[in-house]
N, C-alpha and C. Protein backbone atom coordinates (compact mmCIF):
# COMPACT_ATOMS: atom_id res chain seq x y z
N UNK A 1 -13.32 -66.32 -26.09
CA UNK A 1 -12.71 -66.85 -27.30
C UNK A 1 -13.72 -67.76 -27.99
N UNK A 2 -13.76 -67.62 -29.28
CA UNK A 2 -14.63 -68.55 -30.37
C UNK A 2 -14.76 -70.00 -30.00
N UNK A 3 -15.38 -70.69 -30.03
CA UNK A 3 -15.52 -72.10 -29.55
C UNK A 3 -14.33 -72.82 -30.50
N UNK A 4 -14.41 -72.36 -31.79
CA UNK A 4 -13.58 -72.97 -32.95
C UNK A 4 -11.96 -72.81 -32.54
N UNK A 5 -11.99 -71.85 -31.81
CA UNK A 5 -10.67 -71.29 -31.99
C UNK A 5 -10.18 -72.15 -30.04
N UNK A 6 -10.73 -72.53 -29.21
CA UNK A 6 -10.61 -72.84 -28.27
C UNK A 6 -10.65 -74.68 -28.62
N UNK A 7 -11.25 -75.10 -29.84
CA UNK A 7 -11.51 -76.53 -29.68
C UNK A 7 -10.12 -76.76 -30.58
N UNK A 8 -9.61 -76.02 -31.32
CA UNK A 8 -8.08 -75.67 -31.93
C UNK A 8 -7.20 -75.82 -31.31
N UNK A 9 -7.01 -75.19 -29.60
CA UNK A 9 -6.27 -75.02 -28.47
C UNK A 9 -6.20 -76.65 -27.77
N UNK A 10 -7.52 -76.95 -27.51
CA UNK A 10 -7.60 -77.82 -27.33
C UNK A 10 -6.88 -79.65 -27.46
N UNK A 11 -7.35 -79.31 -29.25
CA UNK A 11 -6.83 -80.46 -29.89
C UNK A 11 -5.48 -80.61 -30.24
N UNK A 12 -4.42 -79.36 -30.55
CA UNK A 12 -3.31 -79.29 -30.13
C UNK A 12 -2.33 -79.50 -28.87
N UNK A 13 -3.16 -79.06 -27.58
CA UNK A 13 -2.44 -79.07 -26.59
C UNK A 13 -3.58 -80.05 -25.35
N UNK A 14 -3.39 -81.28 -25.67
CA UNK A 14 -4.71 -81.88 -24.95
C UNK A 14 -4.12 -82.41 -23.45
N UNK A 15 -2.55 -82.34 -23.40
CA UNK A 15 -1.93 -82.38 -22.05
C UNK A 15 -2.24 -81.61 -21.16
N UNK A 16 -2.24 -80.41 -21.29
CA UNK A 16 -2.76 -79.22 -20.34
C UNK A 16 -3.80 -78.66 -20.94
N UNK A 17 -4.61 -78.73 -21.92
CA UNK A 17 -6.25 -78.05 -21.76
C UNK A 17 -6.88 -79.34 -21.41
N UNK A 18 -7.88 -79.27 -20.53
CA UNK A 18 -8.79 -80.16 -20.23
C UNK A 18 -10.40 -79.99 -21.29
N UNK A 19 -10.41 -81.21 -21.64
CA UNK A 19 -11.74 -81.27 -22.60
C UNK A 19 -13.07 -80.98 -22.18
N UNK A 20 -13.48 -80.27 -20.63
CA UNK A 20 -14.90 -79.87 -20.43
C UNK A 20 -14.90 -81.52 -19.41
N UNK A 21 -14.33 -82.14 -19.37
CA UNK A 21 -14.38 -83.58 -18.60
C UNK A 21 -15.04 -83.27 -17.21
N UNK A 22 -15.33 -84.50 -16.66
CA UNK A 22 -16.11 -84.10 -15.55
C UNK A 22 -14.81 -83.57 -14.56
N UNK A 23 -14.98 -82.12 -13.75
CA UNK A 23 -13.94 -81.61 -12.78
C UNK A 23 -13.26 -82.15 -11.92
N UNK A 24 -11.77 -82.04 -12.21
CA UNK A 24 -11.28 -83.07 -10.80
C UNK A 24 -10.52 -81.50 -9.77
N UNK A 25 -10.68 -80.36 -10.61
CA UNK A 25 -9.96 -78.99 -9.76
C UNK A 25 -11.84 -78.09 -9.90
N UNK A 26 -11.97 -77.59 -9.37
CA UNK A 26 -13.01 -76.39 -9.23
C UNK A 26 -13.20 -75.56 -10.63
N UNK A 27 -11.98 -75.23 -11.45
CA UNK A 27 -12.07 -74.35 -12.53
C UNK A 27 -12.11 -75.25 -13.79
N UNK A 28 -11.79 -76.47 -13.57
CA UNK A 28 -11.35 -77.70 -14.86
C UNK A 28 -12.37 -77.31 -15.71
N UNK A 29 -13.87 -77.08 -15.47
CA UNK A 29 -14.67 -76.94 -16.56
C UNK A 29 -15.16 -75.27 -17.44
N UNK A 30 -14.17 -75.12 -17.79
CA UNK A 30 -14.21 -73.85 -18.10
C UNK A 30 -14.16 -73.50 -19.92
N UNK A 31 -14.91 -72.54 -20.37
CA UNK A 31 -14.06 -71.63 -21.43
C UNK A 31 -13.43 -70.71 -21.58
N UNK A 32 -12.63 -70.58 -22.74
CA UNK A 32 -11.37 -69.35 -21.94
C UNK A 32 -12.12 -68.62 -22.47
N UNK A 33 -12.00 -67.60 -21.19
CA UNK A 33 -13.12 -66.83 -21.08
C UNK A 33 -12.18 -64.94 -21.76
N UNK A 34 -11.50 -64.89 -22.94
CA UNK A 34 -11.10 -63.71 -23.55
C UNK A 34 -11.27 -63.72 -25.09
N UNK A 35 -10.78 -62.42 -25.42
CA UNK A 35 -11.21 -62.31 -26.78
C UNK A 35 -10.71 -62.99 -27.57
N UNK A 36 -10.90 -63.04 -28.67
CA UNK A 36 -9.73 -63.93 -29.98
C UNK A 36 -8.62 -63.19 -30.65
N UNK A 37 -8.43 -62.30 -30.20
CA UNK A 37 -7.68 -61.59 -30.38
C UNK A 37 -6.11 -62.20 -29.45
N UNK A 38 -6.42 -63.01 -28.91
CA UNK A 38 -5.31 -63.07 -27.92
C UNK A 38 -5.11 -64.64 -28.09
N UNK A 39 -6.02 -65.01 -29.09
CA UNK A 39 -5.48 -66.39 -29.22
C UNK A 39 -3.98 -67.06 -29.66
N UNK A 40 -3.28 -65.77 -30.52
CA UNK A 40 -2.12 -66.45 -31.35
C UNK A 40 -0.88 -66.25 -29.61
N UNK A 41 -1.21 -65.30 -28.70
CA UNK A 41 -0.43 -65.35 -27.94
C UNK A 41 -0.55 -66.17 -26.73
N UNK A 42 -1.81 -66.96 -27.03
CA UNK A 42 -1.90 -68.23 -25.32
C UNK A 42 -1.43 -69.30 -26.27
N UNK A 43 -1.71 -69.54 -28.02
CA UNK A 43 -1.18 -70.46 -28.27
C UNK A 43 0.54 -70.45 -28.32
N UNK A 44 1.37 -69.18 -28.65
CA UNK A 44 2.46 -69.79 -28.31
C UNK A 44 2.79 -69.51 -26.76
N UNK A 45 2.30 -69.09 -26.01
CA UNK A 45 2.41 -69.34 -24.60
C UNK A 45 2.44 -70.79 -24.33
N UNK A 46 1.57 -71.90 -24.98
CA UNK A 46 1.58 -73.29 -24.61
C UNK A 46 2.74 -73.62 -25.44
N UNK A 47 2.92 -73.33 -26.94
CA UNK A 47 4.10 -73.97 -27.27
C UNK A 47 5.38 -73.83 -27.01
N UNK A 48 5.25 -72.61 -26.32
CA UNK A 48 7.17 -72.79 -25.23
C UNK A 48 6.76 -73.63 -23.69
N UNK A 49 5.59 -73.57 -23.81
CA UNK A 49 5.38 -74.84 -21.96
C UNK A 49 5.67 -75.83 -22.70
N UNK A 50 5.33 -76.37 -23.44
CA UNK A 50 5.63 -77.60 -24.78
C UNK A 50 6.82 -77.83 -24.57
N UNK A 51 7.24 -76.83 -25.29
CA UNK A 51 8.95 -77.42 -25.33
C UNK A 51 10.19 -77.29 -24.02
N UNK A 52 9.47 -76.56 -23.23
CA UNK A 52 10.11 -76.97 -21.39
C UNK A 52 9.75 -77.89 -21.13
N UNK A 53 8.29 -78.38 -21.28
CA UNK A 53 8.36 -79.86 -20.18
C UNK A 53 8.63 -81.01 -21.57
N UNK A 54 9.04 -80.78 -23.04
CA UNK A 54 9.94 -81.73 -23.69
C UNK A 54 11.54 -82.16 -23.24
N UNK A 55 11.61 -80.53 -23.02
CA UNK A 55 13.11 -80.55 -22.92
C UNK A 55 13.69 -80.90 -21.39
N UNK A 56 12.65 -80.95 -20.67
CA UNK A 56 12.79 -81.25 -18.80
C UNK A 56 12.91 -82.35 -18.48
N UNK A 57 12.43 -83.51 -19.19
CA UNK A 57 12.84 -85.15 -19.38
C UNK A 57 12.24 -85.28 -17.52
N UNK A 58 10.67 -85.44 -17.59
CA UNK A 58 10.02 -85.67 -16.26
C UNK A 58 11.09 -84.75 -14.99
N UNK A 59 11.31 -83.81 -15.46
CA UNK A 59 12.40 -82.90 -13.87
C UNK A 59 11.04 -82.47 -13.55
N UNK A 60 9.98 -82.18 -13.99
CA UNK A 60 8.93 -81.01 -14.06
C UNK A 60 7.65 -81.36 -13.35
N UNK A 61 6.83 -81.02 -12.15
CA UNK A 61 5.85 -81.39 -12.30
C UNK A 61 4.77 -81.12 -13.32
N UNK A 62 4.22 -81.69 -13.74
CA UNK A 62 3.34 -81.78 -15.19
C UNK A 62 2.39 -80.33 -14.72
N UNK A 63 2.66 -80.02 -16.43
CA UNK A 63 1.39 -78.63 -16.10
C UNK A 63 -0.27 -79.30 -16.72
N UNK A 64 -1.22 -78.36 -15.45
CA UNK A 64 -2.55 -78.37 -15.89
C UNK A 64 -3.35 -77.08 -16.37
N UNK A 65 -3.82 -76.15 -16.93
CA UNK A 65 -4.32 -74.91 -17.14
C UNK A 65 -5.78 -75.41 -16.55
N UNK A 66 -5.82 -74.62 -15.47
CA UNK A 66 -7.38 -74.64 -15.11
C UNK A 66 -7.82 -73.26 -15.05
N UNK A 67 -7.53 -71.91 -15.95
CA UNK A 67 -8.36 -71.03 -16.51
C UNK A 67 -7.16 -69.83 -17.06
N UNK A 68 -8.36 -69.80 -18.28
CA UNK A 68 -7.88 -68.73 -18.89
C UNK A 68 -8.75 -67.41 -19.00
N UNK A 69 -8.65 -66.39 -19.01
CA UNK A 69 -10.08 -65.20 -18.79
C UNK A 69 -8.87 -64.27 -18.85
N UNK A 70 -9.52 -63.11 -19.08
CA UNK A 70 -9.32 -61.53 -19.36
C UNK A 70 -9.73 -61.31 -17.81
N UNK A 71 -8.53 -60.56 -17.54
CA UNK A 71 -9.39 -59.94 -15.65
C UNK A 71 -8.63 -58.72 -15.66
N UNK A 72 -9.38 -57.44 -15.73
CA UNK A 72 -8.96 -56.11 -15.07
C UNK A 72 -8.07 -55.46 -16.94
N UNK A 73 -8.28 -56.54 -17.58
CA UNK A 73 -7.90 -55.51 -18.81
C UNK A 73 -6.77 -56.38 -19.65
N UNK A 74 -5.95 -58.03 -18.89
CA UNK A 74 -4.65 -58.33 -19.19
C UNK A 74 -5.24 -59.76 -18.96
N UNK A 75 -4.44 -60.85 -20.01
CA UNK A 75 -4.62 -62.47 -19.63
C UNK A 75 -4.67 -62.72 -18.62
N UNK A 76 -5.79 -63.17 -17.88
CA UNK A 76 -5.19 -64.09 -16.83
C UNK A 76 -5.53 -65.57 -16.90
N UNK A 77 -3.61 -66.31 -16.63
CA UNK A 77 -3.48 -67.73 -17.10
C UNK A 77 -3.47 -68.46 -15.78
N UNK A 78 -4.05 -69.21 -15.49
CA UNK A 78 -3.74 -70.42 -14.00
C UNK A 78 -3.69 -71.80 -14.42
N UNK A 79 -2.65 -72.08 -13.65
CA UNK A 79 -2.53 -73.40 -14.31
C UNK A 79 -1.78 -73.99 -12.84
N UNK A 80 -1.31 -75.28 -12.71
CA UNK A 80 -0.88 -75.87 -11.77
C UNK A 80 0.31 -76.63 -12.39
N UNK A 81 1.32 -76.92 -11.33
CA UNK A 81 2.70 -77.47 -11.53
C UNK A 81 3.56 -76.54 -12.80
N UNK A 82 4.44 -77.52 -13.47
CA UNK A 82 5.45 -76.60 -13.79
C UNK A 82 6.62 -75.84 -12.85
N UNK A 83 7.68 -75.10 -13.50
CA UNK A 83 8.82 -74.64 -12.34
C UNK A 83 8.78 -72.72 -13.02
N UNK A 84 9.84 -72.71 -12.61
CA UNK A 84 10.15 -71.15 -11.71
C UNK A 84 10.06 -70.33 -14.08
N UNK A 85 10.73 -71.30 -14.46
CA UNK A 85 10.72 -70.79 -16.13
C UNK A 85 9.63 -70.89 -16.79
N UNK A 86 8.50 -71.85 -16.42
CA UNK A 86 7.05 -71.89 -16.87
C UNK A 86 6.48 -70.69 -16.10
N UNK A 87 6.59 -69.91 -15.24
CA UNK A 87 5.99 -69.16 -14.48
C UNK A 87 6.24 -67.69 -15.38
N UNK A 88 7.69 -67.70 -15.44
CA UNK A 88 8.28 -67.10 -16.64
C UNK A 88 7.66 -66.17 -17.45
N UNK A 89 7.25 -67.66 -18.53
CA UNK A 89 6.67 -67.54 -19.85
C UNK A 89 5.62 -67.12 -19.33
N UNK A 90 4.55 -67.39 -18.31
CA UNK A 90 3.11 -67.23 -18.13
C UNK A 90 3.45 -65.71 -17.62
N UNK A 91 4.29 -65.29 -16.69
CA UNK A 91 4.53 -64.10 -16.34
C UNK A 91 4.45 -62.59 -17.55
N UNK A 92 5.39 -63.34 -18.75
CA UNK A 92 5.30 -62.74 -19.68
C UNK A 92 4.39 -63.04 -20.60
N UNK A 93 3.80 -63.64 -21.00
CA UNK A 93 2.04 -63.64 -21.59
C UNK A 93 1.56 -62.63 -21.22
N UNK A 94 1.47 -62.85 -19.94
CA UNK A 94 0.68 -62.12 -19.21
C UNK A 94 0.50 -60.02 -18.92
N UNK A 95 1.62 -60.21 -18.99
CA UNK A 95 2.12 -58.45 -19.47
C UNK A 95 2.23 -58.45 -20.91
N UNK A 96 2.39 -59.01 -21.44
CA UNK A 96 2.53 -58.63 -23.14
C UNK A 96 0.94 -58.69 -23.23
N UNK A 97 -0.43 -59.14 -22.76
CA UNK A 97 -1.55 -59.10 -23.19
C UNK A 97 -1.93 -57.65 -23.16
N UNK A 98 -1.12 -56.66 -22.26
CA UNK A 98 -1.51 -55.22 -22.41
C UNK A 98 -1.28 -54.60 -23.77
N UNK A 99 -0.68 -55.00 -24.64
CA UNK A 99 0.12 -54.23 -25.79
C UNK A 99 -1.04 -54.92 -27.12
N UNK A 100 -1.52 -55.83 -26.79
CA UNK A 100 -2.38 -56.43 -27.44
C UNK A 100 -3.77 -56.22 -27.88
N UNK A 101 -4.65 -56.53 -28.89
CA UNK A 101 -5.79 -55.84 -28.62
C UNK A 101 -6.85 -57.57 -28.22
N UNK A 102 -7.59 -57.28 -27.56
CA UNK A 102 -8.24 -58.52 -26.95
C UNK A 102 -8.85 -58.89 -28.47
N UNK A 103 -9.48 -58.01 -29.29
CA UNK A 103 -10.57 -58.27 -29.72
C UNK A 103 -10.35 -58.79 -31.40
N UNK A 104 -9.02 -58.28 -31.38
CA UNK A 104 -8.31 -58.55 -33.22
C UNK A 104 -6.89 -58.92 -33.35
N UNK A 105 -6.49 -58.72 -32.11
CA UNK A 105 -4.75 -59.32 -31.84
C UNK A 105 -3.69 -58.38 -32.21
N UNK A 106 -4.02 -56.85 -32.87
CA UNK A 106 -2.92 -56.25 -33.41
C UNK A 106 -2.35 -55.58 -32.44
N UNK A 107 -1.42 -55.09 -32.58
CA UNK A 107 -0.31 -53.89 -31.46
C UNK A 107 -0.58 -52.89 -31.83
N UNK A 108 -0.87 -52.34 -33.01
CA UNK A 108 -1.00 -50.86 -32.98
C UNK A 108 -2.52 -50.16 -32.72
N UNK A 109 -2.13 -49.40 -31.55
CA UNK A 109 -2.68 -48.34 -31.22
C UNK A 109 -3.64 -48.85 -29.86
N UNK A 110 -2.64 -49.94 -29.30
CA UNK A 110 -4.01 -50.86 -28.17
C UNK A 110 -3.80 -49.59 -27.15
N UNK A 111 -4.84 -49.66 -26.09
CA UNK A 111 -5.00 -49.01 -25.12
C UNK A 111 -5.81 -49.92 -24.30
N UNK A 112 -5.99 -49.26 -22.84
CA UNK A 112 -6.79 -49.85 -22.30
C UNK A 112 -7.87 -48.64 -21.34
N UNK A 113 -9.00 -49.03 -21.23
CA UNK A 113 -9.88 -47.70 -21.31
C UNK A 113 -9.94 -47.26 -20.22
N UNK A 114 -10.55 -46.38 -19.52
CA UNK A 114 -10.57 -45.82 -18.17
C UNK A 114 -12.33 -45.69 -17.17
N UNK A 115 -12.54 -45.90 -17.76
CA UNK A 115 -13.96 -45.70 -17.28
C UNK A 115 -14.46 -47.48 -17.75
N UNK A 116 -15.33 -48.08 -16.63
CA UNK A 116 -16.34 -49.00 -16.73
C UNK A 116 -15.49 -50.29 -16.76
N UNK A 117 -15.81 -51.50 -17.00
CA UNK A 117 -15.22 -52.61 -17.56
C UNK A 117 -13.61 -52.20 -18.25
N UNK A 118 -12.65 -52.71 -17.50
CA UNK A 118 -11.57 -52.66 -18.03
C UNK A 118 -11.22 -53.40 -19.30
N UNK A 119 -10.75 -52.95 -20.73
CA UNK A 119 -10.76 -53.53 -21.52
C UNK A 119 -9.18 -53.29 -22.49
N UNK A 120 -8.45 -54.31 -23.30
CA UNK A 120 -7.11 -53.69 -24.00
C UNK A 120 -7.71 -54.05 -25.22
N UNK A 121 -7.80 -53.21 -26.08
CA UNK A 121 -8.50 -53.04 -27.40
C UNK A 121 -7.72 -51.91 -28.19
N UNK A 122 -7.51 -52.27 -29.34
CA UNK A 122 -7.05 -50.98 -30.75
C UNK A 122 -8.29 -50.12 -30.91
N UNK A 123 -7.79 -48.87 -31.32
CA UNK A 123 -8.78 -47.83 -31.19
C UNK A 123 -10.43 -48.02 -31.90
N UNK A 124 -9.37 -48.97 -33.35
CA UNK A 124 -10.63 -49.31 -34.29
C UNK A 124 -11.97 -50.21 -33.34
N UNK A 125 -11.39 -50.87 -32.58
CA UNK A 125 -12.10 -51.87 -32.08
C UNK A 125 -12.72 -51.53 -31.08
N UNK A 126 -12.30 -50.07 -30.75
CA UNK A 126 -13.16 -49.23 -29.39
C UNK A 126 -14.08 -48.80 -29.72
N UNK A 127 -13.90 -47.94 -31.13
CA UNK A 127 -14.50 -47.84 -32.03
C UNK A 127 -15.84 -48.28 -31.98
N UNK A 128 -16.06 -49.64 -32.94
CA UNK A 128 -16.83 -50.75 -32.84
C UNK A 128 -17.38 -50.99 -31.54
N UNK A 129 -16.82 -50.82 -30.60
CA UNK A 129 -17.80 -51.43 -29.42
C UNK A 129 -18.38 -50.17 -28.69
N UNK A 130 -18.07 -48.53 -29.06
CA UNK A 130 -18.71 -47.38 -28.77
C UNK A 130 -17.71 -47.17 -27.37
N UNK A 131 -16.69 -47.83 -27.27
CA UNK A 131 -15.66 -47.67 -25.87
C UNK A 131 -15.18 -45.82 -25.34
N UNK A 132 -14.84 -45.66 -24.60
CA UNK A 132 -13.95 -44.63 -24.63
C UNK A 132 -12.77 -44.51 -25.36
């Protein structure tokens, strides 16, 4: 993801993205490591964690995201604390990133390729990168 578009993530959600700070978990210093295409769906992925641990009045252990990356073709989100409905939402992020295209964010016509580096991309964008 674009630096611009991750320092965006950032400055909105500075409870659970960590600023590059020195590591207190192994992954803390990370960039999310997927396309921008998938940005409008990790950002409202954080804004329903938002409004669970608003609406949880401290029931919740506090969430941390210590990585975000593309693995095997689909988001993958890790994060720590939170309950069984934050798992949920991340559960479903996480399968809805198949329908998605990593690289431009649209639904129509994503696939994901079969040969080499697993990737979920619209045809146009397979296109562009010479994909299968």
């Amino acid at each position: 993801m674009s630096p611009k578009l991750q320092k965006d993530l950032r400055r909105r959600f500075p409870d659970y993205l960590r600023k590059n700070k020195p590591a207190i978990h192994p992954y803390d210093k990370y960039d999310m490591e997927c396309g921008d295409g998938w940005w409008w769906l990790i950002d409202q992925l954080l804004n329903s964690i938002q409004l669970r641990m608003k609406y949880a009045m401290y029931t919740i252990e506090p969430i941390k995201v210590v990585q975000v990356k593309e693995k095997f073709g689909q988001l993958n989100f890790r994060y720590m604390g939170g309950d069984d409905i934050i798992r949920n939402y991340v559960t479903f992020a996480e399968i809805l990133s198949n329908k998605i295209c990593e690289d431009c964010g649209t639904t129509k016509d994503v696939m994901q390729n079969s040969t080499g580096c697993i990737k979920t991309l619209c045809t146009e964008c397979r296109k562009k990168k010479g994909s299968d």
